[in-house]
Protein backbone atom coordinates (compact mmCIF):
# COMPACT_ATOMS: atom_id res chain seq x y z
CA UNK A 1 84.18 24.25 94.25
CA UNK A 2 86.29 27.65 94.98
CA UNK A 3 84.62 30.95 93.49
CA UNK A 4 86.00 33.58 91.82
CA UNK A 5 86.72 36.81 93.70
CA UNK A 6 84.14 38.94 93.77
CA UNK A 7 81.80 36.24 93.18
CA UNK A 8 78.40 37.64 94.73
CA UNK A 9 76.32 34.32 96.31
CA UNK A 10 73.37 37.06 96.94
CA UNK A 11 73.17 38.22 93.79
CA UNK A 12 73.33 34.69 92.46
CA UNK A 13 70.72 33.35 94.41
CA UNK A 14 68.05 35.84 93.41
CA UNK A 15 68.92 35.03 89.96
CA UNK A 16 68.58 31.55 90.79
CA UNK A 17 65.56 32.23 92.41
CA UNK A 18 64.26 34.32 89.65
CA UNK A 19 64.65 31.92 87.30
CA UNK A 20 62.59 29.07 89.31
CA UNK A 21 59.95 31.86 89.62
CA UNK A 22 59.57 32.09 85.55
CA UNK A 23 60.18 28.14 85.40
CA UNK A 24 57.20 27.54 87.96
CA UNK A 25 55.12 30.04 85.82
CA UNK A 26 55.55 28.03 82.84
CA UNK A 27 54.21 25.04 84.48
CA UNK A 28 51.86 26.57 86.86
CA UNK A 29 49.09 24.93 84.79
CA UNK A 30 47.43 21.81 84.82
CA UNK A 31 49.29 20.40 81.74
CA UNK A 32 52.80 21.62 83.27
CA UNK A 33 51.99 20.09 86.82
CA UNK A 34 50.98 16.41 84.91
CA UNK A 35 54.51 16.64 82.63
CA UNK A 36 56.33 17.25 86.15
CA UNK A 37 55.30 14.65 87.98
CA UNK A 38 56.02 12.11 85.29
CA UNK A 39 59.32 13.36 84.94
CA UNK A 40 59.53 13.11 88.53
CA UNK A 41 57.85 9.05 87.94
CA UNK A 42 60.75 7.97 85.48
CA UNK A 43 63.20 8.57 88.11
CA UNK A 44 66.77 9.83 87.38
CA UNK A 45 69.71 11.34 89.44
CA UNK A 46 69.28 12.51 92.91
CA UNK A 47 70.12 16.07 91.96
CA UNK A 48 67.39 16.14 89.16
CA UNK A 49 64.68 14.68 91.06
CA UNK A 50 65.71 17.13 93.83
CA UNK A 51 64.96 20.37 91.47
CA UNK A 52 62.22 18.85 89.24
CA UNK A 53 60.29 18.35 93.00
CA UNK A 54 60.73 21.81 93.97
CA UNK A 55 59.92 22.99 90.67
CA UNK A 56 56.65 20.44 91.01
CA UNK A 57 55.72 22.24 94.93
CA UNK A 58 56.66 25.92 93.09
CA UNK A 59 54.10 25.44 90.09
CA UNK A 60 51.89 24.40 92.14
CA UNK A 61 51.89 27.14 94.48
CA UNK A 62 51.52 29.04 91.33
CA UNK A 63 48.55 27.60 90.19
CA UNK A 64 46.72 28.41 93.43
């Protein structure tokens, strides 16, 4: 998928990044961590499980 000109892949990744951070927050906590993982137990697209994993190692990192 082209970009638009000008588009700034930095900027967007820290914003990307940022956002995990506050999503990883959220379920830094032993209730988040549980809802995670069965997410991650139903299955679904490759994609999802790929981000709803790193979201699972984030919160927990957070929790620590």
């Amino acid at each position: 998928m082209a970009r638009a000109e000008g588009f700034d892949l930095d900027k967007h990744q820290s914003e990307v990044q940022a956002r995990r951070n506050e999503l990883a927050a959220q379920f830094g906590n032993a209730a988040g961590i549980s809802y995670v993982q069965g997410r991650i137990a139903q299955g679904g697209e490759e994609l999802t499980m790929l981000c709803a994993n790193e979201l699972l190692n984030a919160a927990r990192s957070v929790r620590r």
